[in-house]
C-alpha atoms as a PDB file:
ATOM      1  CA  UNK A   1       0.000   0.000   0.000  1.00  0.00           C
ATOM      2  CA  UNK A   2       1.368   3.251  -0.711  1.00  0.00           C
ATOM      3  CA  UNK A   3       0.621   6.179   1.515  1.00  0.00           C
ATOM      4  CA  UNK A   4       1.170  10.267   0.482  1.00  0.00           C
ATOM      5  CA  UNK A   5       1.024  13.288   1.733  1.00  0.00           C
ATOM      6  CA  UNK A   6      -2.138  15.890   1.708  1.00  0.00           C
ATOM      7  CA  UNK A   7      -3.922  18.098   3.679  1.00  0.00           C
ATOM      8  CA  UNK A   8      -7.899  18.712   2.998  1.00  0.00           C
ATOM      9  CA  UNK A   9      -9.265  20.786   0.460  1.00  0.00           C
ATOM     10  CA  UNK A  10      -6.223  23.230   0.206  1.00  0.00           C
ATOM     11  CA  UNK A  11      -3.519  20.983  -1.441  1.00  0.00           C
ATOM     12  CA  UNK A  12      -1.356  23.631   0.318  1.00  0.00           C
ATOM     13  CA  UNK A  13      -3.733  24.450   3.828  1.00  0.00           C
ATOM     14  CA  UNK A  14      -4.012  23.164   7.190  1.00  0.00           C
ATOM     15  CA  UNK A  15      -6.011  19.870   8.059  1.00  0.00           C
ATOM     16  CA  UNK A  16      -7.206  16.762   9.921  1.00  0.00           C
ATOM     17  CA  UNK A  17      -5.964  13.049   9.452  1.00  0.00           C
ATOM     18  CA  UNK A  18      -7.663  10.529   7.593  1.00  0.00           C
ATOM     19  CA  UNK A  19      -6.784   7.428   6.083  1.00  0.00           C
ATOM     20  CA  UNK A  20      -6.558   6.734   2.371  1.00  0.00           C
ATOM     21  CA  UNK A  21      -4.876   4.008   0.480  1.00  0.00           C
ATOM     22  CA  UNK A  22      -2.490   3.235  -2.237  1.00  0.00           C
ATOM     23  CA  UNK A  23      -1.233   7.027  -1.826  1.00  0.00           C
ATOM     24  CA  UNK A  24       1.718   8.361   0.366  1.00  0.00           C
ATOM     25  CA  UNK A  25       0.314  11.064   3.029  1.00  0.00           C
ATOM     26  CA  UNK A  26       0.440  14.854   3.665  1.00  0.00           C
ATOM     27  CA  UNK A  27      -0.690  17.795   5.479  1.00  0.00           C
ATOM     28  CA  UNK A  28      -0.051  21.653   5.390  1.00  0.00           C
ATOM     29  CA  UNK A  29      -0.825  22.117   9.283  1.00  0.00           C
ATOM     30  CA  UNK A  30       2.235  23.845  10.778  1.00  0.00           C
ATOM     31  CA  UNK A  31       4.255  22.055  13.047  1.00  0.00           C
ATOM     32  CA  UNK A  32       3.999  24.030  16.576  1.00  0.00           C
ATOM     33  CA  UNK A  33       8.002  23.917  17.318  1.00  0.00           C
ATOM     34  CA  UNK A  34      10.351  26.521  17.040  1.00  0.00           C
ATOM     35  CA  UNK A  35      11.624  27.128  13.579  1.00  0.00           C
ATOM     36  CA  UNK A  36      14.795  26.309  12.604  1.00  0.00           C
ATOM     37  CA  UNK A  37      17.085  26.238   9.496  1.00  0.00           C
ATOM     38  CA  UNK A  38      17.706  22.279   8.827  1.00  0.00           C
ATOM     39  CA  UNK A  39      20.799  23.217   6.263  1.00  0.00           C
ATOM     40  CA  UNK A  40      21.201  22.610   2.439  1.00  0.00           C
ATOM     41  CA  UNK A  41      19.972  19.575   1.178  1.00  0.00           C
ATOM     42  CA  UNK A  42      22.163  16.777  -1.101  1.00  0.00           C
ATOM     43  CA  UNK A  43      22.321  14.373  -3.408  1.00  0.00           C
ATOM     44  CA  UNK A  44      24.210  11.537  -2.242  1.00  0.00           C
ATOM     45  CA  UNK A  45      27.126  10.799  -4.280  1.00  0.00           C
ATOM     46  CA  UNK A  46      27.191   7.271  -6.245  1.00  0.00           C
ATOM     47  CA  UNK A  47      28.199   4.372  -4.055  1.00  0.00           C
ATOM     48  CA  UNK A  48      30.023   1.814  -4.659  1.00  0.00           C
ATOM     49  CA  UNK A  49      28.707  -1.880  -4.186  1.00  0.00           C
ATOM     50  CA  UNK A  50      27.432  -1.922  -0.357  1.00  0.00           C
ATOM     51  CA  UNK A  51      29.957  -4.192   1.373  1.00  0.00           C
ATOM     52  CA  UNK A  52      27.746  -4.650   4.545  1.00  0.00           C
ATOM     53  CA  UNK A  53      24.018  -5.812   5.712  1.00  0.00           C
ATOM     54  CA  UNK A  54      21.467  -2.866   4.628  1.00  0.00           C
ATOM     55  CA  UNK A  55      19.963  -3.142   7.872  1.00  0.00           C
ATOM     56  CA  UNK A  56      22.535  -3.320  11.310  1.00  0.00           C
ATOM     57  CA  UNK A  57      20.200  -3.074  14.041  1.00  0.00           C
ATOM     58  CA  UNK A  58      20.234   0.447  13.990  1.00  0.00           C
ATOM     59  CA  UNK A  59      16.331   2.416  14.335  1.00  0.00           C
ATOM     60  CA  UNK A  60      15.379   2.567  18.107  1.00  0.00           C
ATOM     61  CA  UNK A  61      18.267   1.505  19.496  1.00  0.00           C
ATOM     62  CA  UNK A  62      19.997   5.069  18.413  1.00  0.00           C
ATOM     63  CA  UNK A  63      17.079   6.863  19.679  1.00  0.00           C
ATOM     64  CA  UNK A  64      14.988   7.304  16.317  1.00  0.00           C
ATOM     65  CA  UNK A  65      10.980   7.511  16.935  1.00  0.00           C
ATOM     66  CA  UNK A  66       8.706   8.125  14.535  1.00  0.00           C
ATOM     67  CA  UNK A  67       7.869  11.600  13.541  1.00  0.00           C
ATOM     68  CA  UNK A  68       4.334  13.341  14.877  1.00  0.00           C
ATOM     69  CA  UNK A  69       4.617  16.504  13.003  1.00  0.00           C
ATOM     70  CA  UNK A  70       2.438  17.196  10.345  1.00  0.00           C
ATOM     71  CA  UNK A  71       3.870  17.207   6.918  1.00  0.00           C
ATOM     72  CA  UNK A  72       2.662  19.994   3.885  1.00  0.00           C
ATOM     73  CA  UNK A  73       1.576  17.774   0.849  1.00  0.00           C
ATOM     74  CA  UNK A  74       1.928  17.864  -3.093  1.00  0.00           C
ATOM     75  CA  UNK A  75      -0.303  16.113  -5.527  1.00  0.00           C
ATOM     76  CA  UNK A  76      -0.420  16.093  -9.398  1.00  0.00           C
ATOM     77  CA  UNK A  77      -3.540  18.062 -11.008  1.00  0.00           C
ATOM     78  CA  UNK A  78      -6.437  15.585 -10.163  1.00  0.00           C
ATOM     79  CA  UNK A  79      -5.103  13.356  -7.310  1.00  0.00           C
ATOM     80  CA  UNK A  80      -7.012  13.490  -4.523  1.00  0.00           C
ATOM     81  CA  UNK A  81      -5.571  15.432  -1.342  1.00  0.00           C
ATOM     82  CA  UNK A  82      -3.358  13.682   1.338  1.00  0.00           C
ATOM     83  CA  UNK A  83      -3.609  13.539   5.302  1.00  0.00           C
ATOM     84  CA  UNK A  84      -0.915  15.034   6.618  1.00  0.00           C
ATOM     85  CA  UNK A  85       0.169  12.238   9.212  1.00  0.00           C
ATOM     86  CA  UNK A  86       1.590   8.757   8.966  1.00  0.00           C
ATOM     87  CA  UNK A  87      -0.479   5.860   8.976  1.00  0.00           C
ATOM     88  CA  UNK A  88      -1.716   4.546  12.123  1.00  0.00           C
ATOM     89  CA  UNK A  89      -0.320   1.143  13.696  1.00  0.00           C
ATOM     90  CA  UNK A  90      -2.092  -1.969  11.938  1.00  0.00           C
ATOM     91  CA  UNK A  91      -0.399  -4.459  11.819  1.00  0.00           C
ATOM     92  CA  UNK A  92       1.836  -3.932   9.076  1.00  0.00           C
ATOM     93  CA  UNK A  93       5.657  -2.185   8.018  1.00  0.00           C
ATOM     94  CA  UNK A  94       6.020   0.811   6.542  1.00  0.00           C
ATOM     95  CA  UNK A  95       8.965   2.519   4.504  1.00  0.00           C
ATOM     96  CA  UNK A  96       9.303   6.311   4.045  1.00  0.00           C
ATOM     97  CA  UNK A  97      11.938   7.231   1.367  1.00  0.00           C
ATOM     98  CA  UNK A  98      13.129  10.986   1.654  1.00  0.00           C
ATOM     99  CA  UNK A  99      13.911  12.633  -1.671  1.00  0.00           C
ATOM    100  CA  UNK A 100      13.463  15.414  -3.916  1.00  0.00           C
ATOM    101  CA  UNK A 101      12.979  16.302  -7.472  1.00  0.00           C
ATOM    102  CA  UNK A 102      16.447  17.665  -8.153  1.00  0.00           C
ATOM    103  CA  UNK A 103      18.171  14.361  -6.838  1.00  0.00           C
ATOM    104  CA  UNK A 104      19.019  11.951  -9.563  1.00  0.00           C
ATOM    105  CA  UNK A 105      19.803   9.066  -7.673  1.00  0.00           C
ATOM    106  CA  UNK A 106      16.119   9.509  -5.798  1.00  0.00           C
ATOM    107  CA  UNK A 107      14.345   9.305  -9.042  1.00  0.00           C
ATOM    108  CA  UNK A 108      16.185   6.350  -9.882  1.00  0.00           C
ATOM    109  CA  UNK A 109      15.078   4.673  -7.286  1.00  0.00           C
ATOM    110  CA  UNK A 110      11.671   5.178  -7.169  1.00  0.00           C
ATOM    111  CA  UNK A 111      10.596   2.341  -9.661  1.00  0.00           C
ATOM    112  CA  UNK A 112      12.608  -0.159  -7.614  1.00  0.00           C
ATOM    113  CA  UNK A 113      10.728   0.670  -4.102  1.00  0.00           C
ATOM    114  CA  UNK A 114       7.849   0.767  -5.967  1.00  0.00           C
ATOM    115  CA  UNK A 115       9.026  -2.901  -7.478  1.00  0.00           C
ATOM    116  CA  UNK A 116       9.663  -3.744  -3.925  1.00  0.00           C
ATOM    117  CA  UNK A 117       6.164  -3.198  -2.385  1.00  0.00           C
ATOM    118  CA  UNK A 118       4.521  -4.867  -5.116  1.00  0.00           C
ATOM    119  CA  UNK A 119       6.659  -8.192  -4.633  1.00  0.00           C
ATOM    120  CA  UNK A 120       6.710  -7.952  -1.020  1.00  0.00           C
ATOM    121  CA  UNK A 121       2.283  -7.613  -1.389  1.00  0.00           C
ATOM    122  CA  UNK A 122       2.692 -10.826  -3.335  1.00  0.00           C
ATOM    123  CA  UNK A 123       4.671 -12.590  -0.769  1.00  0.00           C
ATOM    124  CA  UNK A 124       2.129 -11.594   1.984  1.00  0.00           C
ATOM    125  CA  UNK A 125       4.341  -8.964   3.288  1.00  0.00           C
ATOM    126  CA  UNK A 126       1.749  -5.704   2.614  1.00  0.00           C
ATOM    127  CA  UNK A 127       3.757  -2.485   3.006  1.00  0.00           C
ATOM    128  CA  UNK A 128       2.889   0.930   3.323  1.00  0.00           C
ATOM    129  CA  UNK A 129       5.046   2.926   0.985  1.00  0.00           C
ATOM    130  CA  UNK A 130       5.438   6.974   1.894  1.00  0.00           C
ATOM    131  CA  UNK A 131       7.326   9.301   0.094  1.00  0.00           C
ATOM    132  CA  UNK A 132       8.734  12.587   1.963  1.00  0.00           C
ATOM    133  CA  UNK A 133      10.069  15.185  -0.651  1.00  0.00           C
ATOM    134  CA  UNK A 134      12.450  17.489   0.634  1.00  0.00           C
ATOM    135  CA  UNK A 135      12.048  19.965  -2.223  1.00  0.00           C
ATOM    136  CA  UNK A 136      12.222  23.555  -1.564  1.00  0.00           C
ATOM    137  CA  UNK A 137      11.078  24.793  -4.957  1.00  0.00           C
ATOM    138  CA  UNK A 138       7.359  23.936  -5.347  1.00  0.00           C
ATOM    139  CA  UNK A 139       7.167  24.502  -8.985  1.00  0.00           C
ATOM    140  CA  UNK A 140      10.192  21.638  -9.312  1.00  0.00           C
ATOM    141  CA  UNK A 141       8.318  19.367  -7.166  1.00  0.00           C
ATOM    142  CA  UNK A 142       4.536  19.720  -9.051  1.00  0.00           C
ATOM    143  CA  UNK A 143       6.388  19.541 -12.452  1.00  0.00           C
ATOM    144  CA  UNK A 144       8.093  15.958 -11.310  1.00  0.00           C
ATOM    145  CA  UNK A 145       4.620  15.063 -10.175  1.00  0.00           C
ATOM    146  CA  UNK A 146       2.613  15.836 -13.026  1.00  0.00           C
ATOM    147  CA  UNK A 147       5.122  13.992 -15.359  1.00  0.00           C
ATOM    148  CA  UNK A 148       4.836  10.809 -13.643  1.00  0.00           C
ATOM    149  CA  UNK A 149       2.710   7.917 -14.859  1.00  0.00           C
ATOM    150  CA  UNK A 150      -0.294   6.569 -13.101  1.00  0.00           C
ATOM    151  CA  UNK A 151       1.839   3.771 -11.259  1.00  0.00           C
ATOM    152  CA  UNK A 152       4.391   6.584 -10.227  1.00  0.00           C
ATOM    153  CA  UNK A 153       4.482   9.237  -7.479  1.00  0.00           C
ATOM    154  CA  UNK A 154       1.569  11.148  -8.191  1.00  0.00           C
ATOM    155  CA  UNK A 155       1.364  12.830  -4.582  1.00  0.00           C
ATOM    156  CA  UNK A 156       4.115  13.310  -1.531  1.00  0.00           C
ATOM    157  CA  UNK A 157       4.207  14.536   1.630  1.00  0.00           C
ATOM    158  CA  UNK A 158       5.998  17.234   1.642  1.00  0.00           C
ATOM    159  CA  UNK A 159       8.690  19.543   3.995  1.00  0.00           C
ATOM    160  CA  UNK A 160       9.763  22.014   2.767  1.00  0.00           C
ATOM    161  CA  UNK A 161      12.613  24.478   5.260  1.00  0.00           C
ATOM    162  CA  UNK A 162      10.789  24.817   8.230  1.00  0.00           C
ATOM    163  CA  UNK A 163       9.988  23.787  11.444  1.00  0.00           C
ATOM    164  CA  UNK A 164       8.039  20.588  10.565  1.00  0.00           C
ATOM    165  CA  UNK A 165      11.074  19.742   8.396  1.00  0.00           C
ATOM    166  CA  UNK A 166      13.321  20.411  11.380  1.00  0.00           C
ATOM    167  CA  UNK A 167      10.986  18.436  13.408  1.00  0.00           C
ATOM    168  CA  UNK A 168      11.136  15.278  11.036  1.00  0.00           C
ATOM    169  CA  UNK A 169      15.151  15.422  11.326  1.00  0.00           C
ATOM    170  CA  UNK A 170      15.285  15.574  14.921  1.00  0.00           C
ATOM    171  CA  UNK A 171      12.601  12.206  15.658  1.00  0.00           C
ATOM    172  CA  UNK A 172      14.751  10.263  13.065  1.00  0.00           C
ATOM    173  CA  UNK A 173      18.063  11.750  13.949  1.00  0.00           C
ATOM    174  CA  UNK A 174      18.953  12.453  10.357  1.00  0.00           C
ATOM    175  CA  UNK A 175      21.748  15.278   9.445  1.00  0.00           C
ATOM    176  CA  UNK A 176      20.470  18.835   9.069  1.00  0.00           C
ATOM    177  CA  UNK A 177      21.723  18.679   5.381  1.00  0.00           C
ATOM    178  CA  UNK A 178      20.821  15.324   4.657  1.00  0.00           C
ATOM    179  CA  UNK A 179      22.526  13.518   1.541  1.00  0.00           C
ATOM    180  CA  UNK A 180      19.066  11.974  -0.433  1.00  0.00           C
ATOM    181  CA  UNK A 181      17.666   9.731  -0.508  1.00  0.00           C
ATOM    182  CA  UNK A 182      17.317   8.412   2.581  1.00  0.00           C
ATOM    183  CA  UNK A 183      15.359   5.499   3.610  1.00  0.00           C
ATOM    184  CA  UNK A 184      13.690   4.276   6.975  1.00  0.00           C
ATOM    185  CA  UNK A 185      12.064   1.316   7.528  1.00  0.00           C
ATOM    186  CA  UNK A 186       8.630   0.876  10.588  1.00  0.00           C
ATOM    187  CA  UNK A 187       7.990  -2.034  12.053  1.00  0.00           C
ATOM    188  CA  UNK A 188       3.885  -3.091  12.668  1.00  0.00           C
ATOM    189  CA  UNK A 189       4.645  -1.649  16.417  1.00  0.00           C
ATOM    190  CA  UNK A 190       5.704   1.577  15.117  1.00  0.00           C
ATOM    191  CA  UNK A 191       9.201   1.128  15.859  1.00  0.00           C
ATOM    192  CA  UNK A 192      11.934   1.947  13.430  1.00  0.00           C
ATOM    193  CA  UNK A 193      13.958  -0.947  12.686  1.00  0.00           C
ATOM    194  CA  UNK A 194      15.936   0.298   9.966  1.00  0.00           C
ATOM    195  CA  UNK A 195      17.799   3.591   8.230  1.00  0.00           C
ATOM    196  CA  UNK A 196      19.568   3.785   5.193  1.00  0.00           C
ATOM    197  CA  UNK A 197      21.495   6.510   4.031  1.00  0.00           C
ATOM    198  CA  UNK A 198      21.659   6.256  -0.127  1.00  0.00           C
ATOM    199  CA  UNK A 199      19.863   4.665  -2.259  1.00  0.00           C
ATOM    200  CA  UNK A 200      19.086   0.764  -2.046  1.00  0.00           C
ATOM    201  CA  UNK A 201      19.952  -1.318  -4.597  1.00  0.00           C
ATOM    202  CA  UNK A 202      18.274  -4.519  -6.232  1.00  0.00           C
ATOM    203  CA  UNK A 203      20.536  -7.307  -4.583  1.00  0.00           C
ATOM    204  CA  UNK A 204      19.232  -5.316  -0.975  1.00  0.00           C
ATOM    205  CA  UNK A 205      15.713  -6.883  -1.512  1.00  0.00           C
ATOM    206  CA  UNK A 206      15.885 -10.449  -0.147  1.00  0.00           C
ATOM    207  CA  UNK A 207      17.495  -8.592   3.286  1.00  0.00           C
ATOM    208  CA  UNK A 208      14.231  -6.419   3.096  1.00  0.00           C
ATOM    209  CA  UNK A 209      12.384  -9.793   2.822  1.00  0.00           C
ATOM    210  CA  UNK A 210      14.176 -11.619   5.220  1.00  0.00           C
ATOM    211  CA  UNK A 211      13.534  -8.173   8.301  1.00  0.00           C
ATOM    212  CA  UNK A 212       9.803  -7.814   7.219  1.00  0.00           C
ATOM    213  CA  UNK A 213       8.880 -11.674   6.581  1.00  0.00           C
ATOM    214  CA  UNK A 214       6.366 -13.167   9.233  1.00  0.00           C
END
Protein backbone atom coordinates (compact mmCIF):
# COMPACT_ATOMS: atom_id res chain seq x y z
CA UNK A 1 0.00 0.00 0.00
CA UNK A 2 1.37 3.25 -0.71
CA UNK A 3 0.62 6.18 1.51
CA UNK A 4 1.17 10.27 0.48
CA UNK A 5 1.02 13.29 1.73
CA UNK A 6 -2.14 15.89 1.71
CA UNK A 7 -3.92 18.10 3.68
CA UNK A 8 -7.90 18.71 3.00
CA UNK A 9 -9.26 20.79 0.46
CA UNK A 10 -6.22 23.23 0.21
CA UNK A 11 -3.52 20.98 -1.44
CA UNK A 12 -1.36 23.63 0.32
CA UNK A 13 -3.73 24.45 3.83
CA UNK A 14 -4.01 23.16 7.19
CA UNK A 15 -6.01 19.87 8.06
CA UNK A 16 -7.21 16.76 9.92
CA UNK A 17 -5.96 13.05 9.45
CA UNK A 18 -7.66 10.53 7.59
CA UNK A 19 -6.78 7.43 6.08
CA UNK A 20 -6.56 6.73 2.37
CA UNK A 21 -4.88 4.01 0.48
CA UNK A 22 -2.49 3.24 -2.24
CA UNK A 23 -1.23 7.03 -1.83
CA UNK A 24 1.72 8.36 0.37
CA UNK A 25 0.31 11.06 3.03
CA UNK A 26 0.44 14.85 3.66
CA UNK A 27 -0.69 17.80 5.48
CA UNK A 28 -0.05 21.65 5.39
CA UNK A 29 -0.83 22.12 9.28
CA UNK A 30 2.23 23.84 10.78
CA UNK A 31 4.26 22.05 13.05
CA UNK A 32 4.00 24.03 16.58
CA UNK A 33 8.00 23.92 17.32
CA UNK A 34 10.35 26.52 17.04
CA UNK A 35 11.62 27.13 13.58
CA UNK A 36 14.80 26.31 12.60
CA UNK A 37 17.09 26.24 9.50
CA UNK A 38 17.71 22.28 8.83
CA UNK A 39 20.80 23.22 6.26
CA UNK A 40 21.20 22.61 2.44
CA UNK A 41 19.97 19.57 1.18
CA UNK A 42 22.16 16.78 -1.10
CA UNK A 43 22.32 14.37 -3.41
CA UNK A 44 24.21 11.54 -2.24
CA UNK A 45 27.13 10.80 -4.28
CA UNK A 46 27.19 7.27 -6.25
CA UNK A 47 28.20 4.37 -4.05
CA UNK A 48 30.02 1.81 -4.66
CA UNK A 49 28.71 -1.88 -4.19
CA UNK A 50 27.43 -1.92 -0.36
CA UNK A 51 29.96 -4.19 1.37
CA UNK A 52 27.75 -4.65 4.54
CA UNK A 53 24.02 -5.81 5.71
CA UNK A 54 21.47 -2.87 4.63
CA UNK A 55 19.96 -3.14 7.87
CA UNK A 56 22.53 -3.32 11.31
CA UNK A 57 20.20 -3.07 14.04
CA UNK A 58 20.23 0.45 13.99
CA UNK A 59 16.33 2.42 14.33
CA UNK A 60 15.38 2.57 18.11
CA UNK A 61 18.27 1.51 19.50
CA UNK A 62 20.00 5.07 18.41
CA UNK A 63 17.08 6.86 19.68
CA UNK A 64 14.99 7.30 16.32
CA UNK A 65 10.98 7.51 16.94
CA UNK A 66 8.71 8.12 14.53
CA UNK A 67 7.87 11.60 13.54
CA UNK A 68 4.33 13.34 14.88
CA UNK A 69 4.62 16.50 13.00
CA UNK A 70 2.44 17.20 10.35
CA UNK A 71 3.87 17.21 6.92
CA UNK A 72 2.66 19.99 3.89
CA UNK A 73 1.58 17.77 0.85
CA UNK A 74 1.93 17.86 -3.09
CA UNK A 75 -0.30 16.11 -5.53
CA UNK A 76 -0.42 16.09 -9.40
CA UNK A 77 -3.54 18.06 -11.01
CA UNK A 78 -6.44 15.59 -10.16
CA UNK A 79 -5.10 13.36 -7.31
CA UNK A 80 -7.01 13.49 -4.52
CA UNK A 81 -5.57 15.43 -1.34
CA UNK A 82 -3.36 13.68 1.34
CA UNK A 83 -3.61 13.54 5.30
CA UNK A 84 -0.92 15.03 6.62
CA UNK A 85 0.17 12.24 9.21
CA UNK A 86 1.59 8.76 8.97
CA UNK A 87 -0.48 5.86 8.98
CA UNK A 88 -1.72 4.55 12.12
CA UNK A 89 -0.32 1.14 13.70
CA UNK A 90 -2.09 -1.97 11.94
CA UNK A 91 -0.40 -4.46 11.82
CA UNK A 92 1.84 -3.93 9.08
CA UNK A 93 5.66 -2.18 8.02
CA UNK A 94 6.02 0.81 6.54
CA UNK A 95 8.96 2.52 4.50
CA UNK A 96 9.30 6.31 4.05
CA UNK A 97 11.94 7.23 1.37
CA UNK A 98 13.13 10.99 1.65
CA UNK A 99 13.91 12.63 -1.67
CA UNK A 100 13.46 15.41 -3.92
CA UNK A 101 12.98 16.30 -7.47
CA UNK A 102 16.45 17.67 -8.15
CA UNK A 103 18.17 14.36 -6.84
CA UNK A 104 19.02 11.95 -9.56
CA UNK A 105 19.80 9.07 -7.67
CA UNK A 106 16.12 9.51 -5.80
CA UNK A 107 14.34 9.31 -9.04
CA UNK A 108 16.19 6.35 -9.88
CA UNK A 109 15.08 4.67 -7.29
CA UNK A 110 11.67 5.18 -7.17
CA UNK A 111 10.60 2.34 -9.66
CA UNK A 112 12.61 -0.16 -7.61
CA UNK A 113 10.73 0.67 -4.10
CA UNK A 114 7.85 0.77 -5.97
CA UNK A 115 9.03 -2.90 -7.48
CA UNK A 116 9.66 -3.74 -3.92
CA UNK A 117 6.16 -3.20 -2.38
CA UNK A 118 4.52 -4.87 -5.12
CA UNK A 119 6.66 -8.19 -4.63
CA UNK A 120 6.71 -7.95 -1.02
CA UNK A 121 2.28 -7.61 -1.39
CA UNK A 122 2.69 -10.83 -3.33
CA UNK A 123 4.67 -12.59 -0.77
CA UNK A 124 2.13 -11.59 1.98
CA UNK A 125 4.34 -8.96 3.29
CA UNK A 126 1.75 -5.70 2.61
CA UNK A 127 3.76 -2.48 3.01
CA UNK A 128 2.89 0.93 3.32
CA UNK A 129 5.05 2.93 0.98
CA UNK A 130 5.44 6.97 1.89
CA UNK A 131 7.33 9.30 0.09
CA UNK A 132 8.73 12.59 1.96
CA UNK A 133 10.07 15.18 -0.65
CA UNK A 134 12.45 17.49 0.63
CA UNK A 135 12.05 19.96 -2.22
CA UNK A 136 12.22 23.55 -1.56
CA UNK A 137 11.08 24.79 -4.96
CA UNK A 138 7.36 23.94 -5.35
CA UNK A 139 7.17 24.50 -8.98
CA UNK A 140 10.19 21.64 -9.31
CA UNK A 141 8.32 19.37 -7.17
CA UNK A 142 4.54 19.72 -9.05
CA UNK A 143 6.39 19.54 -12.45
CA UNK A 144 8.09 15.96 -11.31
CA UNK A 145 4.62 15.06 -10.17
CA UNK A 146 2.61 15.84 -13.03
CA UNK A 147 5.12 13.99 -15.36
CA UNK A 148 4.84 10.81 -13.64
CA UNK A 149 2.71 7.92 -14.86
CA UNK A 150 -0.29 6.57 -13.10
CA UNK A 151 1.84 3.77 -11.26
CA UNK A 152 4.39 6.58 -10.23
CA UNK A 153 4.48 9.24 -7.48
CA UNK A 154 1.57 11.15 -8.19
CA UNK A 155 1.36 12.83 -4.58
CA UNK A 156 4.11 13.31 -1.53
CA UNK A 157 4.21 14.54 1.63
CA UNK A 158 6.00 17.23 1.64
CA UNK A 159 8.69 19.54 4.00
CA UNK A 160 9.76 22.01 2.77
CA UNK A 161 12.61 24.48 5.26
CA UNK A 162 10.79 24.82 8.23
CA UNK A 163 9.99 23.79 11.44
CA UNK A 164 8.04 20.59 10.57
CA UNK A 165 11.07 19.74 8.40
CA UNK A 166 13.32 20.41 11.38
CA UNK A 167 10.99 18.44 13.41
CA UNK A 168 11.14 15.28 11.04
CA UNK A 169 15.15 15.42 11.33
CA UNK A 170 15.28 15.57 14.92
CA UNK A 171 12.60 12.21 15.66
CA UNK A 172 14.75 10.26 13.07
CA UNK A 173 18.06 11.75 13.95
CA UNK A 174 18.95 12.45 10.36
CA UNK A 175 21.75 15.28 9.44
CA UNK A 176 20.47 18.83 9.07
CA UNK A 177 21.72 18.68 5.38
CA UNK A 178 20.82 15.32 4.66
CA UNK A 179 22.53 13.52 1.54
CA UNK A 180 19.07 11.97 -0.43
CA UNK A 181 17.67 9.73 -0.51
CA UNK A 182 17.32 8.41 2.58
CA UNK A 183 15.36 5.50 3.61
CA UNK A 184 13.69 4.28 6.98
CA UNK A 185 12.06 1.32 7.53
CA UNK A 186 8.63 0.88 10.59
CA UNK A 187 7.99 -2.03 12.05
CA UNK A 188 3.88 -3.09 12.67
CA UNK A 189 4.64 -1.65 16.42
CA UNK A 190 5.70 1.58 15.12
CA UNK A 191 9.20 1.13 15.86
CA UNK A 192 11.93 1.95 13.43
CA UNK A 193 13.96 -0.95 12.69
CA UNK A 194 15.94 0.30 9.97
CA UNK A 195 17.80 3.59 8.23
CA UNK A 196 19.57 3.78 5.19
CA UNK A 197 21.49 6.51 4.03
CA UNK A 198 21.66 6.26 -0.13
CA UNK A 199 19.86 4.67 -2.26
CA UNK A 200 19.09 0.76 -2.05
CA UNK A 201 19.95 -1.32 -4.60
CA UNK A 202 18.27 -4.52 -6.23
CA UNK A 203 20.54 -7.31 -4.58
CA UNK A 204 19.23 -5.32 -0.98
CA UNK A 205 15.71 -6.88 -1.51
CA UNK A 206 15.88 -10.45 -0.15
CA UNK A 207 17.50 -8.59 3.29
CA UNK A 208 14.23 -6.42 3.10
CA UNK A 209 12.38 -9.79 2.82
CA UNK A 210 14.18 -11.62 5.22
CA UNK A 211 13.53 -8.17 8.30
CA UNK A 212 9.80 -7.81 7.22
CA UNK A 213 8.88 -11.67 6.58
CA UNK A 214 6.37 -13.17 9.23
Amino acid sequence: MVWLAAAACDARSSSTTTTRSDQVIATAAAAQVPTASSGPVHAAPAAARRAHKLCDGDGDAKGRTVPRTPASHAEAMGEPPLDGELPKADGEWMWVNFWAAWCGPCKEEIPRLIGWRDRLAKARVPIHLVFVSLDDDERQLDLFLESQPAVGVRSTLWLPEGAARASWLKSLHMKPGPELPEQVLIDPTRHVRCFVEGAVEDADYPEILALTAP
